[in-house]
C-alpha atoms as a PDB file:
ATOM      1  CA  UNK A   1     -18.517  35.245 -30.314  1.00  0.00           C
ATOM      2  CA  UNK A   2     -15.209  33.843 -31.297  1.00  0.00           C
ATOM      3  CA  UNK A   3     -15.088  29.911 -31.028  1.00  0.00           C
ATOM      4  CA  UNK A   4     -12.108  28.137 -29.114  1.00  0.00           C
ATOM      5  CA  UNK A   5     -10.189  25.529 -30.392  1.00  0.00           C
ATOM      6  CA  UNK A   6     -11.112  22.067 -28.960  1.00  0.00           C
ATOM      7  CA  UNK A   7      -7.619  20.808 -27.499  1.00  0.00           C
ATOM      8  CA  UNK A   8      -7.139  17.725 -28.613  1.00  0.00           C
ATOM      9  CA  UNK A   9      -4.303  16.122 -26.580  1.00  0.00           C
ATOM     10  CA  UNK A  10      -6.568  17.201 -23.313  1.00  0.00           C
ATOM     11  CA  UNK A  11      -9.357  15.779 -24.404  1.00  0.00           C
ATOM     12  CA  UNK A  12      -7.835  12.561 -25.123  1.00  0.00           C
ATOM     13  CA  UNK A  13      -5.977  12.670 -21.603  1.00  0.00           C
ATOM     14  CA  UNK A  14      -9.608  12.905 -20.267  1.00  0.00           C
ATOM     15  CA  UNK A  15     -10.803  10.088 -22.230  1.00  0.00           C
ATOM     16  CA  UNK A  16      -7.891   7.626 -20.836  1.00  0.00           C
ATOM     17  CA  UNK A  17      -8.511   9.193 -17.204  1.00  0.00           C
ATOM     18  CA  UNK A  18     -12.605   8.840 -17.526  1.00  0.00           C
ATOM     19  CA  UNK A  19     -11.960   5.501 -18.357  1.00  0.00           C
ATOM     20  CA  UNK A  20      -9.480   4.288 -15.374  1.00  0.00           C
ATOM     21  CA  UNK A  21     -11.512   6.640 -12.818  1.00  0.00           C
ATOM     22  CA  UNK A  22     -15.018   4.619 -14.070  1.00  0.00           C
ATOM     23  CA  UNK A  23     -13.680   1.396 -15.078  1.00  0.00           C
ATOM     24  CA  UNK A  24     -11.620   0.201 -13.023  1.00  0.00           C
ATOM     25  CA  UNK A  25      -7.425  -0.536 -13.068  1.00  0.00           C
ATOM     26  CA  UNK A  26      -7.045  -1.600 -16.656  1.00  0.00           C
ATOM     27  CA  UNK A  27      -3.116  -2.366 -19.339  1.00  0.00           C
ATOM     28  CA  UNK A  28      -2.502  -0.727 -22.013  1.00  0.00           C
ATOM     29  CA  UNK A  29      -3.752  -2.423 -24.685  1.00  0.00           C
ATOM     30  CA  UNK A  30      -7.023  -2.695 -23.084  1.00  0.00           C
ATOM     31  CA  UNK A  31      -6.674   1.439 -22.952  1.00  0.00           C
ATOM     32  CA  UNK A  32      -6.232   1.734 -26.489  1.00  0.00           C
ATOM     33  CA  UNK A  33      -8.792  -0.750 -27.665  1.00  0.00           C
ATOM     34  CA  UNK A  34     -11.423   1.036 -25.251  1.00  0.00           C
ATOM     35  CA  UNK A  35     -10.527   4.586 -26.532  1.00  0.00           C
ATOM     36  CA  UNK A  36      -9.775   3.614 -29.847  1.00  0.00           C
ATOM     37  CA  UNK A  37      -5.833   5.606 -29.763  1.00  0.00           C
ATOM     38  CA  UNK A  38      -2.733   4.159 -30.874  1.00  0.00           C
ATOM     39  CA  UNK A  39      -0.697   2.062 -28.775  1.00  0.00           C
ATOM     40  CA  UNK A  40       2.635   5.061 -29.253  1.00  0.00           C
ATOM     41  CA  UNK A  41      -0.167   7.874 -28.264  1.00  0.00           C
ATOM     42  CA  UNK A  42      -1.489   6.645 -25.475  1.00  0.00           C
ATOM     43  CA  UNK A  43       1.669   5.294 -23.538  1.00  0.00           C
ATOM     44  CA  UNK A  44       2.446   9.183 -23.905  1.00  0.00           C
ATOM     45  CA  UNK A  45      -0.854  10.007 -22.522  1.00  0.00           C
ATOM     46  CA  UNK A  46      -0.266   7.468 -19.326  1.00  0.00           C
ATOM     47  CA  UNK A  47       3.220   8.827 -19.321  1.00  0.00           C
ATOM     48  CA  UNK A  48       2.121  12.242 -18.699  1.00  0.00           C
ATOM     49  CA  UNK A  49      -0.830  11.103 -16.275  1.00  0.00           C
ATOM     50  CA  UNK A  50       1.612   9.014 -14.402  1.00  0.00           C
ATOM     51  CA  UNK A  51       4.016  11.940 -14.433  1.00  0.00           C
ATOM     52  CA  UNK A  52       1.249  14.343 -12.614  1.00  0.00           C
ATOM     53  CA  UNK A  53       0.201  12.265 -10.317  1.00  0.00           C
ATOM     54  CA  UNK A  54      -3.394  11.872 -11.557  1.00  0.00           C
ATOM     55  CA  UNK A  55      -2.707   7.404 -12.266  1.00  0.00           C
ATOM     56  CA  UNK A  56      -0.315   5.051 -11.075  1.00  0.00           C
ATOM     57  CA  UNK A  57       0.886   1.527 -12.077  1.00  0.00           C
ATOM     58  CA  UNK A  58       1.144  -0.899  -9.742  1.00  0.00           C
ATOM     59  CA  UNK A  59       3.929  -3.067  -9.225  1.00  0.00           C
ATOM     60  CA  UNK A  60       2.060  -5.585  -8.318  1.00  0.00           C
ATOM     61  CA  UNK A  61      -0.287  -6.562 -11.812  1.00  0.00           C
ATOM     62  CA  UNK A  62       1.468  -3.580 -14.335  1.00  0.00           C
ATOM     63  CA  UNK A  63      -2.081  -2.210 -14.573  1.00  0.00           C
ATOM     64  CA  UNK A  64      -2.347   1.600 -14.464  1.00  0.00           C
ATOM     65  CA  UNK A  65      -5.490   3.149 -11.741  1.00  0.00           C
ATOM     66  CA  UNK A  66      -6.046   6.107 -10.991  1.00  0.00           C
ATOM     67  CA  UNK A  67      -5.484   8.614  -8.436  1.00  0.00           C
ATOM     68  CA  UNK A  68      -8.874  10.090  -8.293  1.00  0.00           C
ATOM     69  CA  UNK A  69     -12.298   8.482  -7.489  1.00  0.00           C
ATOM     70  CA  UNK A  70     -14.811   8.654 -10.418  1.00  0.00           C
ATOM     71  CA  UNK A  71     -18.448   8.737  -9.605  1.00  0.00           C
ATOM     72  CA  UNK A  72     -18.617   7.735  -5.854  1.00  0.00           C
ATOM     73  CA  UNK A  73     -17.156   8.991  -2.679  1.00  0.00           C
ATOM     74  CA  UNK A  74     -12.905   8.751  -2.880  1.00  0.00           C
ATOM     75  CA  UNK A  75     -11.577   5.949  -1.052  1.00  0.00           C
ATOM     76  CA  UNK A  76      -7.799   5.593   0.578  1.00  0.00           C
ATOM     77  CA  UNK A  77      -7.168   3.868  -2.796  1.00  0.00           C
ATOM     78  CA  UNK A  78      -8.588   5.971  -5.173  1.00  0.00           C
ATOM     79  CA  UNK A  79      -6.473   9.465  -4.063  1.00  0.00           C
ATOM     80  CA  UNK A  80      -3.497  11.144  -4.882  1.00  0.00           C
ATOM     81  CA  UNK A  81      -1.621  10.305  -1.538  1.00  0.00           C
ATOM     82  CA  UNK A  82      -1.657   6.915  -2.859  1.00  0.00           C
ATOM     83  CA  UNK A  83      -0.773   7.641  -5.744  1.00  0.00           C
ATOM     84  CA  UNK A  84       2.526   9.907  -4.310  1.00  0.00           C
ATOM     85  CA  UNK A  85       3.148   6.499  -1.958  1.00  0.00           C
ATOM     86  CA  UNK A  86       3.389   3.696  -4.826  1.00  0.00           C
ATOM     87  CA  UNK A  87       5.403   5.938  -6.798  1.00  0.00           C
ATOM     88  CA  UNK A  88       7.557   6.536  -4.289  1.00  0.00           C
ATOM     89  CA  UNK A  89       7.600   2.983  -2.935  1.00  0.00           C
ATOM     90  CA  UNK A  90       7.771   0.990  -6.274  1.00  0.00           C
ATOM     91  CA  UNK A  91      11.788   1.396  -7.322  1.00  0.00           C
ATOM     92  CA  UNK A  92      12.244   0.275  -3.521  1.00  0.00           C
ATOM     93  CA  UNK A  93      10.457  -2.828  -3.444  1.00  0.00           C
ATOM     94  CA  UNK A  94      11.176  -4.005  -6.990  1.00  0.00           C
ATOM     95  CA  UNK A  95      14.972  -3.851  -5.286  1.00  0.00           C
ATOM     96  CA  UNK A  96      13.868  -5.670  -2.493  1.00  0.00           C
ATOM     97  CA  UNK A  97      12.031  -8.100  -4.097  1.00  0.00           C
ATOM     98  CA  UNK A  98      15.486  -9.128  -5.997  1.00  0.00           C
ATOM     99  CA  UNK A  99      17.181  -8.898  -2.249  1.00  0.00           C
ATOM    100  CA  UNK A 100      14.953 -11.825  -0.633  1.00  0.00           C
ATOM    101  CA  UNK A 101      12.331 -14.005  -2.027  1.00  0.00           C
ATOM    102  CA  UNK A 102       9.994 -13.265   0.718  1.00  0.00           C
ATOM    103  CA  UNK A 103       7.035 -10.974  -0.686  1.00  0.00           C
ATOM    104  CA  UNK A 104       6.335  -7.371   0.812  1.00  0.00           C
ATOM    105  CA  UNK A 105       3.401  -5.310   0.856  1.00  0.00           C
ATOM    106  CA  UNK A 106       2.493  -1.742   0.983  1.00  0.00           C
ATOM    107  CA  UNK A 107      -0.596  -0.783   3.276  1.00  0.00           C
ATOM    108  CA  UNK A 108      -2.224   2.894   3.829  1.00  0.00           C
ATOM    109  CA  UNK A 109      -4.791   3.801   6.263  1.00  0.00           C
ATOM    110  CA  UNK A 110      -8.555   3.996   4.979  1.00  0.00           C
ATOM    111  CA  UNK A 111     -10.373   4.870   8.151  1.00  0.00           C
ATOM    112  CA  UNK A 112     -10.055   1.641  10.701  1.00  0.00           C
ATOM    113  CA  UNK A 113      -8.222  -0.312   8.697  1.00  0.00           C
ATOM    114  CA  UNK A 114      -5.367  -0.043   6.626  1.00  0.00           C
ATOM    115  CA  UNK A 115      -5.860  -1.211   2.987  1.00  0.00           C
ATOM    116  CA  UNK A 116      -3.286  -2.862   0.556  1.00  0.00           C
ATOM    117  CA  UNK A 117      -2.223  -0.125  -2.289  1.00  0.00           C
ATOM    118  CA  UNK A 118       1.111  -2.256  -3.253  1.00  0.00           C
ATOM    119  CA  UNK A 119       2.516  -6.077  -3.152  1.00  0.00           C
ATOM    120  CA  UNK A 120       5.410  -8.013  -4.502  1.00  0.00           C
ATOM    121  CA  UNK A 121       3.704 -10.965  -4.239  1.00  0.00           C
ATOM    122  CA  UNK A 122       3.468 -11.851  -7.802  1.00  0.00           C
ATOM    123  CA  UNK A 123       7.199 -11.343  -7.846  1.00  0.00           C
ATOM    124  CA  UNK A 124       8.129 -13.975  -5.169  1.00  0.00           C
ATOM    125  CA  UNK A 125       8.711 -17.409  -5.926  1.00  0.00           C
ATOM    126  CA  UNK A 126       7.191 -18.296  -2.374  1.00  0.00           C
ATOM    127  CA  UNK A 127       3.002 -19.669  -3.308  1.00  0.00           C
ATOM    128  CA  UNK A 128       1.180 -17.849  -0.950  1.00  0.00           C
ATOM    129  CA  UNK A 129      -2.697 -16.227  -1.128  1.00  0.00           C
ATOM    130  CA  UNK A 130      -2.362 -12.686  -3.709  1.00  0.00           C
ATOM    131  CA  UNK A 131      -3.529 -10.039  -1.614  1.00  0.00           C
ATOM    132  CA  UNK A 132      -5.580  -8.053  -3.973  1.00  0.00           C
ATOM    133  CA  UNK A 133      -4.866  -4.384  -4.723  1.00  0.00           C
ATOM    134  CA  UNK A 134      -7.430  -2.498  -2.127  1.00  0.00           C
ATOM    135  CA  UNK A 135      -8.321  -5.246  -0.034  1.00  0.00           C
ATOM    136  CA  UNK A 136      -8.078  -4.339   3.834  1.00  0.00           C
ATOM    137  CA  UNK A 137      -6.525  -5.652   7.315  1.00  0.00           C
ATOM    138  CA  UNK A 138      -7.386  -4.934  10.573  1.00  0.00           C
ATOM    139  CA  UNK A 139      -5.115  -2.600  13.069  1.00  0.00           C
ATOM    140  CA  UNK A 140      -5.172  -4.874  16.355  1.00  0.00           C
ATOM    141  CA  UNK A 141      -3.398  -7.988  14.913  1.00  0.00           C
ATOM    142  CA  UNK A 142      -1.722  -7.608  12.060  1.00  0.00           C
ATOM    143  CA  UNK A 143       1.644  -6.583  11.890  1.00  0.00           C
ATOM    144  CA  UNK A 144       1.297  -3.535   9.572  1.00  0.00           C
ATOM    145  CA  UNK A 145      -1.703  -2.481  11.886  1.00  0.00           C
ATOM    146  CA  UNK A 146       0.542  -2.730  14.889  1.00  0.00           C
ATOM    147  CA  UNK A 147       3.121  -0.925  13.428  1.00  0.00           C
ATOM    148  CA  UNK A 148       0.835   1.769  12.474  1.00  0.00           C
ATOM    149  CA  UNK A 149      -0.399   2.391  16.231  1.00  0.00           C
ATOM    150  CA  UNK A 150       2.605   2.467  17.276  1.00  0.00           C
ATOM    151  CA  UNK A 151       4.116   5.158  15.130  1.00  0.00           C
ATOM    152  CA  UNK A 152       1.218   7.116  13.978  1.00  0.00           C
ATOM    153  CA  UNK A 153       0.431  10.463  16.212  1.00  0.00           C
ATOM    154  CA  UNK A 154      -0.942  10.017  19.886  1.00  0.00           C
ATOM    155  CA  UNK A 155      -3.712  11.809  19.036  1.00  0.00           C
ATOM    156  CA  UNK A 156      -4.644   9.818  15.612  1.00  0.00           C
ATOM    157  CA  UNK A 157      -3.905   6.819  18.132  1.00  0.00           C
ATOM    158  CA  UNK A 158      -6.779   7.865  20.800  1.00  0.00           C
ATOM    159  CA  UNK A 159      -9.043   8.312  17.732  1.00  0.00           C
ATOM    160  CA  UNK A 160      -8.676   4.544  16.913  1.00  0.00           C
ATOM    161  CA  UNK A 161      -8.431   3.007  19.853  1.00  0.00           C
ATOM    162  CA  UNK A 162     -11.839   4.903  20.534  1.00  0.00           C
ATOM    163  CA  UNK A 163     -13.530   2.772  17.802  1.00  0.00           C
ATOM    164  CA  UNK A 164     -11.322  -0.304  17.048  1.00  0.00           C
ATOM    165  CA  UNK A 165     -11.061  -1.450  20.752  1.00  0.00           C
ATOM    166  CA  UNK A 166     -14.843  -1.786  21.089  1.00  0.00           C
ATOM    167  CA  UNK A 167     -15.101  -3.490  17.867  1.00  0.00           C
ATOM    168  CA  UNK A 168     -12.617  -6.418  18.273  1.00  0.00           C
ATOM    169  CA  UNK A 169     -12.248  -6.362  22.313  1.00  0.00           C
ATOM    170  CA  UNK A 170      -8.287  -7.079  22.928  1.00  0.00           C
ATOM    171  CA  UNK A 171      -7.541  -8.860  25.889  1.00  0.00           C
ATOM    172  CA  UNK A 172      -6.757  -5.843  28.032  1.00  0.00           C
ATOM    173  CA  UNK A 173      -6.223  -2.065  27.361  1.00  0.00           C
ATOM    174  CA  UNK A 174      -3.090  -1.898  29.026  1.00  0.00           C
ATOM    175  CA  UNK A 175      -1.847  -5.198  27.289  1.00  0.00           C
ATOM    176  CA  UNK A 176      -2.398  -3.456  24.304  1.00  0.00           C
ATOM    177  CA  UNK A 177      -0.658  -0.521  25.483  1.00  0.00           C
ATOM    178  CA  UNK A 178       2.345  -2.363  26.460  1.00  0.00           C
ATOM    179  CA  UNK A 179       2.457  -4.143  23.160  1.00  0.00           C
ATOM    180  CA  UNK A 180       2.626  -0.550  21.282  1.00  0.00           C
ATOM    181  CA  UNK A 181       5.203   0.982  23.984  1.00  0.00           C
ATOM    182  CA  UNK A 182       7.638  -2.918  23.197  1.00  0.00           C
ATOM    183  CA  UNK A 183       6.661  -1.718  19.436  1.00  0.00           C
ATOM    184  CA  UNK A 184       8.184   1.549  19.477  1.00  0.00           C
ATOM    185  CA  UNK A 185      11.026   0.828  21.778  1.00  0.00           C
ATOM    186  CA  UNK A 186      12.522  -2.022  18.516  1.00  0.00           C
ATOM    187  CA  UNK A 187      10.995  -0.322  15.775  1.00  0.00           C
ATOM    188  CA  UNK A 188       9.228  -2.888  14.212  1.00  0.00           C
ATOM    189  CA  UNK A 189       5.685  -5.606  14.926  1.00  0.00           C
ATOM    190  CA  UNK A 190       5.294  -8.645  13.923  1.00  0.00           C
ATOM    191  CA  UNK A 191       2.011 -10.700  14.149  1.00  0.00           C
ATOM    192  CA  UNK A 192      -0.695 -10.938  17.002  1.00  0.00           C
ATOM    193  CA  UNK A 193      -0.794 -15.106  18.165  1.00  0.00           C
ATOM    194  CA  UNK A 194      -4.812 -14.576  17.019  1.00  0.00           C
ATOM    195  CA  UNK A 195      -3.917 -13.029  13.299  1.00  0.00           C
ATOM    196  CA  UNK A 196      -4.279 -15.635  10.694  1.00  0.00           C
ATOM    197  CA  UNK A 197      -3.850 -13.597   7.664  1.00  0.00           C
ATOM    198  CA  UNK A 198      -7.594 -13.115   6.913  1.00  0.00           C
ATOM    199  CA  UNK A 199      -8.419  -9.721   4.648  1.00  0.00           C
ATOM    200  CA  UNK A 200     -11.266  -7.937   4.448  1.00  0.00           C
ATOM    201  CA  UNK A 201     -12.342  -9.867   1.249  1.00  0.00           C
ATOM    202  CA  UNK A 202     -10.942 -13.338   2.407  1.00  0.00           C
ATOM    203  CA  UNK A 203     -11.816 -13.403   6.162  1.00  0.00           C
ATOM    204  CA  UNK A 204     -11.599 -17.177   6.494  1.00  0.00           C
ATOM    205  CA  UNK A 205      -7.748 -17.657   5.140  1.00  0.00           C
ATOM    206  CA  UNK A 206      -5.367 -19.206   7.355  1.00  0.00           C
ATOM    207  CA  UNK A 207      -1.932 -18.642   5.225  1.00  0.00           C
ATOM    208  CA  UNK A 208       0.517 -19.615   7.941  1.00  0.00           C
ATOM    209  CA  UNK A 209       2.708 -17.224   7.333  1.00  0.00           C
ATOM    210  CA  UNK A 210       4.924 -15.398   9.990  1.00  0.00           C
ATOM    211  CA  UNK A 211       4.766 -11.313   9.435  1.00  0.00           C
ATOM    212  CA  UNK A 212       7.428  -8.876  10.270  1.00  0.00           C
ATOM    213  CA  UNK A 213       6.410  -4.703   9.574  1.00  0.00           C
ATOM    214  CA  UNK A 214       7.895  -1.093   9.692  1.00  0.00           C
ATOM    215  CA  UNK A 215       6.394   2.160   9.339  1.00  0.00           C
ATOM    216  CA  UNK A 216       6.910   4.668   6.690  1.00  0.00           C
ATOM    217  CA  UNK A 217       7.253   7.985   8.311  1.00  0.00           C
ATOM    218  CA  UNK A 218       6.170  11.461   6.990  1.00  0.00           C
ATOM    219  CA  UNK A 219       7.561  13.879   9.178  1.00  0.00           C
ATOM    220  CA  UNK A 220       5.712  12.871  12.211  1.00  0.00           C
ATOM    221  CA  UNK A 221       2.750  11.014  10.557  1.00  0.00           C
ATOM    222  CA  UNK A 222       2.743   7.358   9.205  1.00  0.00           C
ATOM    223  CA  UNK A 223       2.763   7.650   5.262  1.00  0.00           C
ATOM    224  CA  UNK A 224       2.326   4.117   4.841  1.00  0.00           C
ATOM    225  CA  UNK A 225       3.557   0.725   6.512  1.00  0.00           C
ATOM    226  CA  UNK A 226       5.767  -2.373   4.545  1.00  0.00           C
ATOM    227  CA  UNK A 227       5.776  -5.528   5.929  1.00  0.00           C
ATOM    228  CA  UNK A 228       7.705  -8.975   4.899  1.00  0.00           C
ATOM    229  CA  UNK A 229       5.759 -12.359   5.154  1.00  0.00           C
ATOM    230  CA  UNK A 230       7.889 -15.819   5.374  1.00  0.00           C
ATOM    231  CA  UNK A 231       6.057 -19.545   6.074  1.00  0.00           C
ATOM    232  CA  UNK A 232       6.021 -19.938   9.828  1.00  0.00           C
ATOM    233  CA  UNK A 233       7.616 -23.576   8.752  1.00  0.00           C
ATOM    234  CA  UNK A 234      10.703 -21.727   7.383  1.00  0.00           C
ATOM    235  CA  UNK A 235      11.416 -19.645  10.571  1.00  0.00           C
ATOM    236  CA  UNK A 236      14.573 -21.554  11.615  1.00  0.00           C
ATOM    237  CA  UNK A 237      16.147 -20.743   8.287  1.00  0.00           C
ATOM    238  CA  UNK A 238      15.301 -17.512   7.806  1.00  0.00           C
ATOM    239  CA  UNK A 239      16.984 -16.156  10.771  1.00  0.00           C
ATOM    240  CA  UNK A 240      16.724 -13.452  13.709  1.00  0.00           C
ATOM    241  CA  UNK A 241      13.295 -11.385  12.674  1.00  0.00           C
ATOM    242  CA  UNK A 242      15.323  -8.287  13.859  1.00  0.00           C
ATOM    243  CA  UNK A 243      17.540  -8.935  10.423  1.00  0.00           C
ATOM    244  CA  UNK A 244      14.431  -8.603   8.298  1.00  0.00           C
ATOM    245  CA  UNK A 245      13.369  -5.364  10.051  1.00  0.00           C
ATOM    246  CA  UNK A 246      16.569  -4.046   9.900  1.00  0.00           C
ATOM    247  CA  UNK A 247      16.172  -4.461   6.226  1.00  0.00           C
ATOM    248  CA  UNK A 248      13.047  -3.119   5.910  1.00  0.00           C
ATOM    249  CA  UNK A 249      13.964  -0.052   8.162  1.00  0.00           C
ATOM    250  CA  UNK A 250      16.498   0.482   5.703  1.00  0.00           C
ATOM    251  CA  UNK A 251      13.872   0.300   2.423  1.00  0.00           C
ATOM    252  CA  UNK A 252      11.272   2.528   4.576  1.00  0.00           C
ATOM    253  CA  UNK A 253      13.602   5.088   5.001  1.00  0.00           C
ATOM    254  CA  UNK A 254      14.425   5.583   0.987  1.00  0.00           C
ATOM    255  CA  UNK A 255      10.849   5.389   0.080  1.00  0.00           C
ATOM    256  CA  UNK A 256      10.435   8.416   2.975  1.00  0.00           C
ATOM    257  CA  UNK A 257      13.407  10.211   1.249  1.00  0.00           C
ATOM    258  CA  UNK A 258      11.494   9.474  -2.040  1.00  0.00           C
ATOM    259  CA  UNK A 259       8.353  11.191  -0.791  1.00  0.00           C
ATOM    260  CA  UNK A 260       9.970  14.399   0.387  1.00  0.00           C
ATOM    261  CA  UNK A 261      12.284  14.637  -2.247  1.00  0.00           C
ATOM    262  CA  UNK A 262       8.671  14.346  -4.550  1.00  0.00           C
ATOM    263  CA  UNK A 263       7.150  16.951  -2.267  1.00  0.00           C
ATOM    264  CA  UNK A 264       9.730  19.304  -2.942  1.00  0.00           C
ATOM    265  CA  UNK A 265       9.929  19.109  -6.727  1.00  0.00           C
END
């Protein structure tokens, strides 16, 4: 029986991608120390990776992840559509970042919740708590989980509803209901009165900071949702909220044209 030729660029590509899929989101240099390649060959093999969707690096802390769970079941933040979104996302919000100093951050939906796959915080001069890559927010106060409701399929919305309004009891189903309908009539949410910024992982913060959010459409599904987060105590100075939706409106839109522009290549 002939014998095949081990490939040796593959099975150093699978080394680097073992390594982020068990590991964890790790830089470069720890890469190359913990496969033992050059520095020059593996920034090509992240290159290529990167390039085919299989890893991403985040904005947010330069580390590369990757796109596919290792071991375990996949997660929202572990998968290839979030991969596709940060990609598509990241040359948006590094602009925006330079536009204001207020940070941003990038959710997706992981069953009830939507979890955090992107952030500028570590950009932004402003001192505020650094939401952690794959921590989680609720859907019934937050602004991106408003937003989300709001835009996401009637159908997907019932689903939700089904489960989340048990769990967290809003005030009234048809306040609720009137606070998605005001939602999709301006085109952006801001902050429920009861949200204090706690996470999944943090659920006792109290940032006091004032949230504005937009949806980033897919066709007719929510790919993802941005939001913009300013001190409540600088309200009067940073103007009419509908000027920072506008803005983001504008930034969600290019990162929508960057997905189907990605889809079609």
């Amino acid at each position: 029986m002939e014998q095949l030729k081990d490939v040796r660029a593959l099975r150093r590509g699978l080394a680097v991608l073992d390594l982020l899929s068990g590991s964890g989101p790790a830089g470069l240099s720890d890469i190359a120390r913990a496969t033992g390649l050059a520095k020059s060959t593996t920034r090509r093999i992240l290159a290529t990776l990167e390039d085919t969707g299989h890893i991403r690096r985040n904005l947010a802390d330069s580390l590369y992840r990757s796109n596919i769970g290792g071991g375990g079941p996949a997660t929202a933040n572990t998968s290839k559509a979030a991969g596709a979104i940060v990609r598509a996302a990241r040359p948006v919000l590094e602009r925006l970042s330079q536009e204001v100093v207020w940070p941003s951050d990038l959710f997706i939906r992981d069953g009830t919740e939507l979890q955090i796959v992107e952030t500028t915080r570590p950009l932004s001069p402003l001192l505020v708590n650094r939401n952690e890559i794959g921590d989680r927010v609720d859907m019934l106060t937050t602004a991106v989980g408003r937003v989300y409701l709001a835009f996401c399929p009637d159908g997907e919305r019932e689903e939700l509803l089904a489960v989340i309004g048990k769990a967290h009891a809003p005030a009234s189903q048809n306040e609720l209901l009137e606070t998605i309908d005001h939602i999709r009539k301006t085109g952006f949410a801001v902050r429920d009165p009861r949200c204090t910024g706690a996470t999944y992982r943090n659920p006792f913060i109290v940032d006091r900071l004032y949230a504005v959010a937009v949806p980033v459409m897919d066709r007719d599904k929510v790919a993802c949702c941005i939001n913009l987060l300013w001190p409540v105590a600088a309200a009067s100075s940073v103007g009419d909220e509908r000027l920072m939706a506008k803005l983001l409106q504008e930034r969600a839109a290019e990162i929508s044209a960057n997905l189907s522009a990605a889809a079609r290549s």
